[in-house]
N, C-alpha and C. Protein backbone atom coordinates (compact mmCIF):
# COMPACT_ATOMS: atom_id res chain seq x y z
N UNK A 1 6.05 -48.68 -36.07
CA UNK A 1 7.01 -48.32 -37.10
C UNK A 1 7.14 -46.80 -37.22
N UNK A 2 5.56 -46.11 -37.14
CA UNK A 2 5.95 -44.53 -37.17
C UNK A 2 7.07 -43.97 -36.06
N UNK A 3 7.28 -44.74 -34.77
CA UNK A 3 7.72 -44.06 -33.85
C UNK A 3 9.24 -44.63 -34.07
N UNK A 4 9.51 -45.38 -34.82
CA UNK A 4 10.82 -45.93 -35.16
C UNK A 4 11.53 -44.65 -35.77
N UNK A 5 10.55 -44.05 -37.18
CA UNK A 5 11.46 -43.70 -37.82
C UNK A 5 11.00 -41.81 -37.64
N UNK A 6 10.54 -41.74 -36.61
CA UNK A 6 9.92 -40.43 -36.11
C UNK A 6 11.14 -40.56 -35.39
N UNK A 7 11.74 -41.05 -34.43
CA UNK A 7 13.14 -41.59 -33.28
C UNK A 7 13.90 -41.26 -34.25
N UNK A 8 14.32 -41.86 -35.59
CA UNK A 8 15.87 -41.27 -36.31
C UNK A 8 15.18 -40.38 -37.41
N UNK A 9 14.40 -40.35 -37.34
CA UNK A 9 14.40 -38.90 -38.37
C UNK A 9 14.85 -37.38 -38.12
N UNK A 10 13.55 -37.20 -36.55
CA UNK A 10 13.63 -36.11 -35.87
C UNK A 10 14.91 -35.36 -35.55
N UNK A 11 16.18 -36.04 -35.20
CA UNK A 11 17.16 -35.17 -35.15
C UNK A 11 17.71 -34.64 -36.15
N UNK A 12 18.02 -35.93 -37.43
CA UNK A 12 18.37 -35.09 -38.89
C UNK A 12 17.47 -34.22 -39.60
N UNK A 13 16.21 -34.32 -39.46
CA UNK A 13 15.83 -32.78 -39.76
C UNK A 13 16.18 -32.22 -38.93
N UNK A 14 15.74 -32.06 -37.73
CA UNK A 14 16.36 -30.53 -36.86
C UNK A 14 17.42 -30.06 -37.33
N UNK A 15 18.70 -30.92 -37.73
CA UNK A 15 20.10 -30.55 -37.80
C UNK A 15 19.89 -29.46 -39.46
N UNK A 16 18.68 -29.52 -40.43
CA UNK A 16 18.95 -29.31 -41.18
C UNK A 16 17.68 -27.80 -40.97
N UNK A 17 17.65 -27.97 -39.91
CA UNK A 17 16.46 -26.43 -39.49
C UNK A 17 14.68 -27.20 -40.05
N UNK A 18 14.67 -28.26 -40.06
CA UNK A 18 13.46 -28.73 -40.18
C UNK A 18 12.42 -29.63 -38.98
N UNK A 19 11.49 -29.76 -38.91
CA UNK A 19 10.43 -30.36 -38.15
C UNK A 19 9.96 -31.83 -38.95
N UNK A 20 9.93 -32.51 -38.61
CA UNK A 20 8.40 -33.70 -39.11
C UNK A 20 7.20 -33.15 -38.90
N UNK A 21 6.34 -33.08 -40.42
CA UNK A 21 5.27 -32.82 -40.17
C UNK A 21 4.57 -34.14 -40.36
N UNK A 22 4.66 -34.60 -40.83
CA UNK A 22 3.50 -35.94 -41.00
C UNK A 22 4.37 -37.38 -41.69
N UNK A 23 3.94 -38.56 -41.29
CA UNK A 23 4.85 -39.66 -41.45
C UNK A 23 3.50 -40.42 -42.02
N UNK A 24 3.74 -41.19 -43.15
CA UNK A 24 2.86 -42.09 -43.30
C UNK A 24 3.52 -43.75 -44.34
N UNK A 25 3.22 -44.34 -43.70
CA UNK A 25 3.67 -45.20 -43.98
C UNK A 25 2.80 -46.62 -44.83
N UNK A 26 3.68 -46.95 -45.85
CA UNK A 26 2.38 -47.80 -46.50
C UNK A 26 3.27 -48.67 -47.01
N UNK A 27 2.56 -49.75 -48.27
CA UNK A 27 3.60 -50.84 -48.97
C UNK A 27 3.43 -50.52 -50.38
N UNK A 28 4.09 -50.53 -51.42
CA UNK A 28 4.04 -50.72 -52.89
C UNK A 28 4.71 -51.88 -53.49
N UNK A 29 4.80 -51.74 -54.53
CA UNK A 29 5.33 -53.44 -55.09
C UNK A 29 6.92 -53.16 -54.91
N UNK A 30 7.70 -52.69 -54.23
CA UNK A 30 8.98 -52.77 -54.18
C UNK A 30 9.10 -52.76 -52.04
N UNK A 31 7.97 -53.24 -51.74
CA UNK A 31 7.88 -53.28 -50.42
C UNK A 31 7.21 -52.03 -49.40
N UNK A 32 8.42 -51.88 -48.53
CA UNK A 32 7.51 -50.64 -47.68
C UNK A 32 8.07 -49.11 -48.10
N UNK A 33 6.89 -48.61 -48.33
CA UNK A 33 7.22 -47.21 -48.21
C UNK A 33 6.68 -46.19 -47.47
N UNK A 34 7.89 -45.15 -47.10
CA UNK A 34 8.09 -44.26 -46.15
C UNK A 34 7.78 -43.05 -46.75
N UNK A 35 6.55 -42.04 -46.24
CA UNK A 35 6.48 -40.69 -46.51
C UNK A 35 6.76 -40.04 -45.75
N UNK A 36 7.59 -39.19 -45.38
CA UNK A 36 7.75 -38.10 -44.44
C UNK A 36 7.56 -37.02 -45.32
N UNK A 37 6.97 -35.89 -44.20
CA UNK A 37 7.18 -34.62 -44.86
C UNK A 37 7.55 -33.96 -43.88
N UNK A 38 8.86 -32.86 -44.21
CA UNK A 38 9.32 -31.74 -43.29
C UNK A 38 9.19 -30.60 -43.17
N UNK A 39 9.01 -29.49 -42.57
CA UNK A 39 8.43 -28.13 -42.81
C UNK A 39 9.15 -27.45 -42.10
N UNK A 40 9.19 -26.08 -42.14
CA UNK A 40 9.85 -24.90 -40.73
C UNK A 40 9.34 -23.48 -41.45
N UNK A 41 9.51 -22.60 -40.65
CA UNK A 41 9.09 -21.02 -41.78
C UNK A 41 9.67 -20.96 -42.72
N UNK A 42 11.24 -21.50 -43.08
CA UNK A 42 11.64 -21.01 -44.14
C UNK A 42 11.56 -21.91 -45.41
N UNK A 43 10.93 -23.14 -44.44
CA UNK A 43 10.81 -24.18 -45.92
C UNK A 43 12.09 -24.89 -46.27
N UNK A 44 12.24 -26.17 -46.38
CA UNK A 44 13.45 -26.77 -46.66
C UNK A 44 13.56 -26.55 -48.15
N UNK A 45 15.07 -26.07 -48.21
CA UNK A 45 15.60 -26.66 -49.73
C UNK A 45 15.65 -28.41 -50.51
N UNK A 46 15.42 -28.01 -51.72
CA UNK A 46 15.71 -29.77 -52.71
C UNK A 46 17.21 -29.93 -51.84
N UNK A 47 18.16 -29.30 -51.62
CA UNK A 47 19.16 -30.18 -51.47
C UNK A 47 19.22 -30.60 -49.54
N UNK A 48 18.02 -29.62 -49.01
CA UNK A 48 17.93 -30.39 -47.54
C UNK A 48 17.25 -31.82 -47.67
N UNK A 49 16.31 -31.78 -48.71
CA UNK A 49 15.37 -32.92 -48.33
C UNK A 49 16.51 -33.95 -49.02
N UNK A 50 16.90 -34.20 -49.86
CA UNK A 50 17.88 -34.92 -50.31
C UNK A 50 18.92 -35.73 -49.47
N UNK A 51 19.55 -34.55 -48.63
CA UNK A 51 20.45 -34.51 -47.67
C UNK A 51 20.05 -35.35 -46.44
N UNK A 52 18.37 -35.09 -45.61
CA UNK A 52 18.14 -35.62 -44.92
C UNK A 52 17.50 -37.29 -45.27
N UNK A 53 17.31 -37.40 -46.51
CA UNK A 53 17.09 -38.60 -46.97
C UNK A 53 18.21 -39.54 -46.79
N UNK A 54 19.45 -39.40 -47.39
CA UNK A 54 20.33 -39.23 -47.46
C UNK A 54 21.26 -40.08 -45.73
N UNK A 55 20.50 -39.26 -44.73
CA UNK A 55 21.32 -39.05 -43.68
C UNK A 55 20.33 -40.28 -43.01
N UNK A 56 19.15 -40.54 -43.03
CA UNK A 56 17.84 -41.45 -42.77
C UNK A 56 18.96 -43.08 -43.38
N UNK A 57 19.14 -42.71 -44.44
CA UNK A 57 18.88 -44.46 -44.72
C UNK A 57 20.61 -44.70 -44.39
N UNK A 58 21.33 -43.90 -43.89
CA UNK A 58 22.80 -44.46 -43.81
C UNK A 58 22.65 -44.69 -42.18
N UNK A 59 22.06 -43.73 -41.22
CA UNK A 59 21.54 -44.17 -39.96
C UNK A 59 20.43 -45.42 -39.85
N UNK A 60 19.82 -45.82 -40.70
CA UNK A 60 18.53 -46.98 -40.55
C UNK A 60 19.52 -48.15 -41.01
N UNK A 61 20.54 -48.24 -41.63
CA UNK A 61 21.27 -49.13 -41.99
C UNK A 61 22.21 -49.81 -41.21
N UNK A 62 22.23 -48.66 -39.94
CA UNK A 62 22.73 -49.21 -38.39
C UNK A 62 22.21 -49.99 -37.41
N UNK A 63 21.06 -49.93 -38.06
CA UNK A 63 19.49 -51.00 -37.21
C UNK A 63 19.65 -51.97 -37.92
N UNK A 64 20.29 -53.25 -37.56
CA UNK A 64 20.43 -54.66 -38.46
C UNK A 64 19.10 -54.77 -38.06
N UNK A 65 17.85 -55.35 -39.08
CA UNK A 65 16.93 -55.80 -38.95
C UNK A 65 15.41 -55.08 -38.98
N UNK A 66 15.86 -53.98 -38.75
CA UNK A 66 14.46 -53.08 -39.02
C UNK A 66 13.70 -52.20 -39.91
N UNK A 67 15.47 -52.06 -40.86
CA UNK A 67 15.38 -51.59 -42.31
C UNK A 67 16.31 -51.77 -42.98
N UNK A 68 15.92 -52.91 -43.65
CA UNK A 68 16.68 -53.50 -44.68
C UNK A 68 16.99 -53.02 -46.45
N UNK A 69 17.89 -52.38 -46.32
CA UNK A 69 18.06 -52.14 -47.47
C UNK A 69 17.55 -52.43 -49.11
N UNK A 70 16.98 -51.85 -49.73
CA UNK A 70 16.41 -52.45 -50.73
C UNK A 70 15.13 -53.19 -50.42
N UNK A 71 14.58 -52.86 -49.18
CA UNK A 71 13.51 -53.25 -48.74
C UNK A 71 12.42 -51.97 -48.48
N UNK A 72 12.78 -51.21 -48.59
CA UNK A 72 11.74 -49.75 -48.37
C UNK A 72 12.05 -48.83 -49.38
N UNK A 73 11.15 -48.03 -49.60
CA UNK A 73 11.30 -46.81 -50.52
C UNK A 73 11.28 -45.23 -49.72
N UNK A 74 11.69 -44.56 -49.13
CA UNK A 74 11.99 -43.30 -48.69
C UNK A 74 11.58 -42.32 -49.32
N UNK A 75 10.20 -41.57 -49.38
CA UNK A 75 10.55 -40.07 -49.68
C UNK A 75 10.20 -38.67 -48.75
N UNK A 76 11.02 -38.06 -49.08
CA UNK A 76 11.28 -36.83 -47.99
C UNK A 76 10.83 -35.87 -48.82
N UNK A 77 10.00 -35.35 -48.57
CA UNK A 77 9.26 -33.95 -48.83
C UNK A 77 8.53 -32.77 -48.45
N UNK A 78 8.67 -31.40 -48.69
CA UNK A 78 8.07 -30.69 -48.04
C UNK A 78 6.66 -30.50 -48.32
N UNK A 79 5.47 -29.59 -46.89
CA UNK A 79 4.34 -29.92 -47.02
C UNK A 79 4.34 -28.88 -48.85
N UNK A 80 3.17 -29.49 -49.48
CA UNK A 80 3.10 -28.46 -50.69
C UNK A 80 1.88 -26.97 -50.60
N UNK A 81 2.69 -26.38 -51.24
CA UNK A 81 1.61 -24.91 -50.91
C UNK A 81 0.05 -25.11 -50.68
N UNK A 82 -0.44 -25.94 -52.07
CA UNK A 82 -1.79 -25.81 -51.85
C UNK A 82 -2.67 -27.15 -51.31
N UNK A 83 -1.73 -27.81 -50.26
CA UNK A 83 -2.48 -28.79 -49.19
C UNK A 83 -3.27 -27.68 -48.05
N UNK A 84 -4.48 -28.63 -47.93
CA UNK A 84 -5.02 -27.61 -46.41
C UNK A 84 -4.17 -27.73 -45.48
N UNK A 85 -4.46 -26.67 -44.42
CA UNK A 85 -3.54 -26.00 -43.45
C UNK A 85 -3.95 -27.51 -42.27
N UNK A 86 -3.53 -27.77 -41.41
CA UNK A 86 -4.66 -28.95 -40.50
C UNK A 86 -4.21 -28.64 -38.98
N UNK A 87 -2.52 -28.18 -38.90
CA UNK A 87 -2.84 -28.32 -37.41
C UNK A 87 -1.85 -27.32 -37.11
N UNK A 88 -1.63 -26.65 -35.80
CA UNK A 88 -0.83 -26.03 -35.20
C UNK A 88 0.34 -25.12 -35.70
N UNK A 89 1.55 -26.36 -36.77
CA UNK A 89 2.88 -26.14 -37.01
C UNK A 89 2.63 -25.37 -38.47
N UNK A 90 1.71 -25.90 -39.31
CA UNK A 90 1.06 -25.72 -40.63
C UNK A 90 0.82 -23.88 -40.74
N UNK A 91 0.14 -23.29 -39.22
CA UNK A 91 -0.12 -22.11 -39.28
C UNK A 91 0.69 -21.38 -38.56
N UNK A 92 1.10 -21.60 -38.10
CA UNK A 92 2.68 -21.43 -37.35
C UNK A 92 3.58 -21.14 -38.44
N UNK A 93 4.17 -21.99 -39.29
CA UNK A 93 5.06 -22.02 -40.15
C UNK A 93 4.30 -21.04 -41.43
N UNK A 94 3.19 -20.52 -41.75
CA UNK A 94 2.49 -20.00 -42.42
C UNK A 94 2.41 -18.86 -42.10
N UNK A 95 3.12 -17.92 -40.82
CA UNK A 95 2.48 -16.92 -40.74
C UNK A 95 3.11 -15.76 -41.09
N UNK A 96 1.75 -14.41 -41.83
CA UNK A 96 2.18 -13.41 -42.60
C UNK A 96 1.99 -14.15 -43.59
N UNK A 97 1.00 -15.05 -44.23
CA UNK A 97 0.53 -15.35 -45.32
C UNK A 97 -0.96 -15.20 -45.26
N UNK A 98 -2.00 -15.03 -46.41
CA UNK A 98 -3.20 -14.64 -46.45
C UNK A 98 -3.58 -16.43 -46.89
N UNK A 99 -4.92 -16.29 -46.06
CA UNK A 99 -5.31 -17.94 -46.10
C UNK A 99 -6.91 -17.43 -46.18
N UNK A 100 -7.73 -18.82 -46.56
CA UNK A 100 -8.74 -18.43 -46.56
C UNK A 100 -9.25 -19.91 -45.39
N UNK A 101 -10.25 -19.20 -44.51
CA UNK A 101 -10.65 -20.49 -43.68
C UNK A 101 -11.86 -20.75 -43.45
N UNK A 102 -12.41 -21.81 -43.31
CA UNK A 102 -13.81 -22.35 -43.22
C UNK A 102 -14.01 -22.54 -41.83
N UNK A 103 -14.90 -22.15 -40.70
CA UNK A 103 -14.63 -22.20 -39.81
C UNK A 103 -16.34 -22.65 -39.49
N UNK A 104 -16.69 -23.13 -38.21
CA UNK A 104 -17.82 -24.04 -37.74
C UNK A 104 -18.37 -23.14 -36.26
N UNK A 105 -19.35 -22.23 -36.97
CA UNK A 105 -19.89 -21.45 -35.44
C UNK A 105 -21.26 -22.00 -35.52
N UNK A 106 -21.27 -22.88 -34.35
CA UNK A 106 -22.87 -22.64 -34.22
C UNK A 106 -23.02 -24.31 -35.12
N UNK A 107 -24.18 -23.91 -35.52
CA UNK A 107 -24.68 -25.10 -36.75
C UNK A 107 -24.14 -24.99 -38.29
N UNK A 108 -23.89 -23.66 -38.35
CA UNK A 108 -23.20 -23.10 -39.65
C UNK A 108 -21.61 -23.30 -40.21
N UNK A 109 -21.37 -22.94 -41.25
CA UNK A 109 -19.77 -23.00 -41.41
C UNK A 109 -19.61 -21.28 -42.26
N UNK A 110 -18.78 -20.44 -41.99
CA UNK A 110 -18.52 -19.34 -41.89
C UNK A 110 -17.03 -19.53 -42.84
N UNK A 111 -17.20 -18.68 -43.96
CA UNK A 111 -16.20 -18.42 -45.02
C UNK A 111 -15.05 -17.20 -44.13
N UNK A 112 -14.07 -17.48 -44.05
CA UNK A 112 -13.33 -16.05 -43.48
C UNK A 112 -11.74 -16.04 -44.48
N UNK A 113 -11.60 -14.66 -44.72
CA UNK A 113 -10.26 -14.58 -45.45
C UNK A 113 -9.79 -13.53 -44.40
N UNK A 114 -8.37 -13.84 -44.32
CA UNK A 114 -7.30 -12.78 -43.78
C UNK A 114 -6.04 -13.39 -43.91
N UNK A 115 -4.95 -12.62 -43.06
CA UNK A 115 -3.79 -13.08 -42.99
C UNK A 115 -3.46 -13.69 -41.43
N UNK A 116 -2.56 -14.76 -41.18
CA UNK A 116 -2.23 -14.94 -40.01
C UNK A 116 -1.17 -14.49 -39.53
N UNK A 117 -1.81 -14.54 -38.29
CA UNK A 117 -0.88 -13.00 -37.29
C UNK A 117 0.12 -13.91 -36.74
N UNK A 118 -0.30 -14.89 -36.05
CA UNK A 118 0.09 -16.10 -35.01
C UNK A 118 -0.87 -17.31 -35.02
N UNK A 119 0.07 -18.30 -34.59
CA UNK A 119 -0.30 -19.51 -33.76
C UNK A 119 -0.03 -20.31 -32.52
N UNK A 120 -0.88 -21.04 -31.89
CA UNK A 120 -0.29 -21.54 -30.88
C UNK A 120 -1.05 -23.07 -30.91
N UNK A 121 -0.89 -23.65 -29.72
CA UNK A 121 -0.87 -24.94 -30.29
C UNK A 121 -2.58 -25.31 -30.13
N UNK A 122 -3.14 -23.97 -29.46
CA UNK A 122 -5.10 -24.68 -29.61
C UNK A 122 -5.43 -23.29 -30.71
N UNK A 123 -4.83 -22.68 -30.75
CA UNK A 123 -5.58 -21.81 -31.58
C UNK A 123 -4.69 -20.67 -32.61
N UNK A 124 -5.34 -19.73 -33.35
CA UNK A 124 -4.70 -19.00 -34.53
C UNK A 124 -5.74 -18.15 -34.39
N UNK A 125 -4.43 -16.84 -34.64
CA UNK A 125 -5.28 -15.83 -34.89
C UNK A 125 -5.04 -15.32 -36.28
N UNK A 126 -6.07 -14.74 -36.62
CA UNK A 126 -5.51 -14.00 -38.18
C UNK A 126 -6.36 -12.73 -37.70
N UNK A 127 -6.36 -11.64 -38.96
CA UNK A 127 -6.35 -10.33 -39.40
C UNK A 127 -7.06 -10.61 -40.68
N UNK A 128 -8.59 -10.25 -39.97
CA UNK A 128 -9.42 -9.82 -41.14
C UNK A 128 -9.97 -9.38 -40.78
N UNK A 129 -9.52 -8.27 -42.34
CA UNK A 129 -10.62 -7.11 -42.96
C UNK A 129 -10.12 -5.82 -41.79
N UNK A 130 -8.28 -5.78 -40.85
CA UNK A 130 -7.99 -5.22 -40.05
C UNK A 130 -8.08 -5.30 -38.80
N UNK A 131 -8.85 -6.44 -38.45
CA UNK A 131 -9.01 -6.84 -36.83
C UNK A 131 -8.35 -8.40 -36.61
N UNK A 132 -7.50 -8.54 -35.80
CA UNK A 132 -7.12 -9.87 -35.06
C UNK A 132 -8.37 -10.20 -34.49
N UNK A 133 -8.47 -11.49 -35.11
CA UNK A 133 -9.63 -12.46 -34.42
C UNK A 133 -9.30 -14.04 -33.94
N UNK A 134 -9.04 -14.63 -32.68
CA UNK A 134 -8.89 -15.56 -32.16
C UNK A 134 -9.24 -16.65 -32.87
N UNK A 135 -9.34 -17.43 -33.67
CA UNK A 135 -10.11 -19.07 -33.49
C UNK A 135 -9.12 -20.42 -33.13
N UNK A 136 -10.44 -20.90 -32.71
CA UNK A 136 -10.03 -22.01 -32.10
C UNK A 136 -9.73 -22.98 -32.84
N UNK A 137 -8.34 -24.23 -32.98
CA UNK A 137 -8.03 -24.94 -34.34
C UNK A 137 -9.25 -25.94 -34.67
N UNK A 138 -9.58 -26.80 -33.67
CA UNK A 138 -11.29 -27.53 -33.64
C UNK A 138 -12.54 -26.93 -33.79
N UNK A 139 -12.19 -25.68 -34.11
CA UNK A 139 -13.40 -24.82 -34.90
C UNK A 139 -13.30 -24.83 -36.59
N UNK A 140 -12.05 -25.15 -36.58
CA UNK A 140 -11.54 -24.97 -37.90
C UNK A 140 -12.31 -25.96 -39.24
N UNK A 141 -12.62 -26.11 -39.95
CA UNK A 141 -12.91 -27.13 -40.96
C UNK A 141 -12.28 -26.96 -41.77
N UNK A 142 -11.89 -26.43 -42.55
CA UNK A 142 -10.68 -26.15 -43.61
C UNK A 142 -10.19 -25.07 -43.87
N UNK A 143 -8.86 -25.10 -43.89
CA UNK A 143 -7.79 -23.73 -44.34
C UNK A 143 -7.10 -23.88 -45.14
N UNK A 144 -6.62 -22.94 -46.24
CA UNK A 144 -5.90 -23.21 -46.76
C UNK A 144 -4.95 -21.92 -47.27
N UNK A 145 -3.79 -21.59 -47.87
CA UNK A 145 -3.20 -20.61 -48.34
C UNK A 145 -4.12 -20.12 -49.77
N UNK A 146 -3.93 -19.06 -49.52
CA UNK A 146 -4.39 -18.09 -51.05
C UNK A 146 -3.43 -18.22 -51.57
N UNK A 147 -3.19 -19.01 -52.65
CA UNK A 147 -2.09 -18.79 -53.94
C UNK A 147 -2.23 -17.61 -54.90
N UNK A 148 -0.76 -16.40 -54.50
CA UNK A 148 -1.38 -15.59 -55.71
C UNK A 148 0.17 -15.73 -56.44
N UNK A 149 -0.57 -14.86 -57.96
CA UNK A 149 0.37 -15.23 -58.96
C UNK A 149 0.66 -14.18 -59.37
């Protein structure tokens, strides 16, 4: 089912400058429901996610049989600021923001704050304390954005 609606999702976000970041799919008492969340650097607007919701269930309504109307619940949302960072697109789409990360050297876990410089798809670098430092994303144990106010 994820790869069903990963297949018609993926182009209407793109069209709206967005990615799929994560699909999860479950049931509630009004049947099945659909989480997507979409992301890009600039962050989708309320009226993209709307729009691509929008554009999802009038295309799934062309599939006699696989999503039946009034049979699923849809929501489209972007990732939220203060979820951890987890993979690749997360720090990618994050960068030139100050994060703080938990990272796994050795037997230990190592507190590090900086900003990220870049990402790629095994690793991130950030800038701390003035030096670019490489890590590896499976070194990673948790990241997350510094929220300031």
């Amino acid at each position: 089912m994820n790869e069903k609606v990963a297949e018609i999702m993926a182009p209407i976000a793109e069209k709206y400058g967005q990615e799929i970041a994560d699909i999860n799919i479950g049931k509630n008492n009004r049947g099945l429901l659909i989480k997507v969340t979409v992301g890009s650097k600039k962050g989708p607007a309320v009226s993209d996610l709307t729009s691509i919701a929008r554009e999802f269930n009038k295309a799934a309504a062309l599939l006699p049989g696989e999503f039946n109307h009034g049979d699923y619940q849809l929501e489209v949302s972007s990732p939220g600021i203060d979820r951890d960072l987890t993979g690749y697109k997360d720090f990618l789409w994050n960068e030139g923001r100050e994060v703080n990360i938990l990272i796994r050297e050795g037997e230990e876990n190592i507190k590090l704050q900086g900003v990220i410089v870049s990402a790629e798809p095994a690793s991130v670098v950030v800038n701390i304390e003035g030096k670019d430092r490489s890590l590896s994303l499976e070194n990673i144990v948790k990241a997350k954005l510094k929220i300031k106010f």
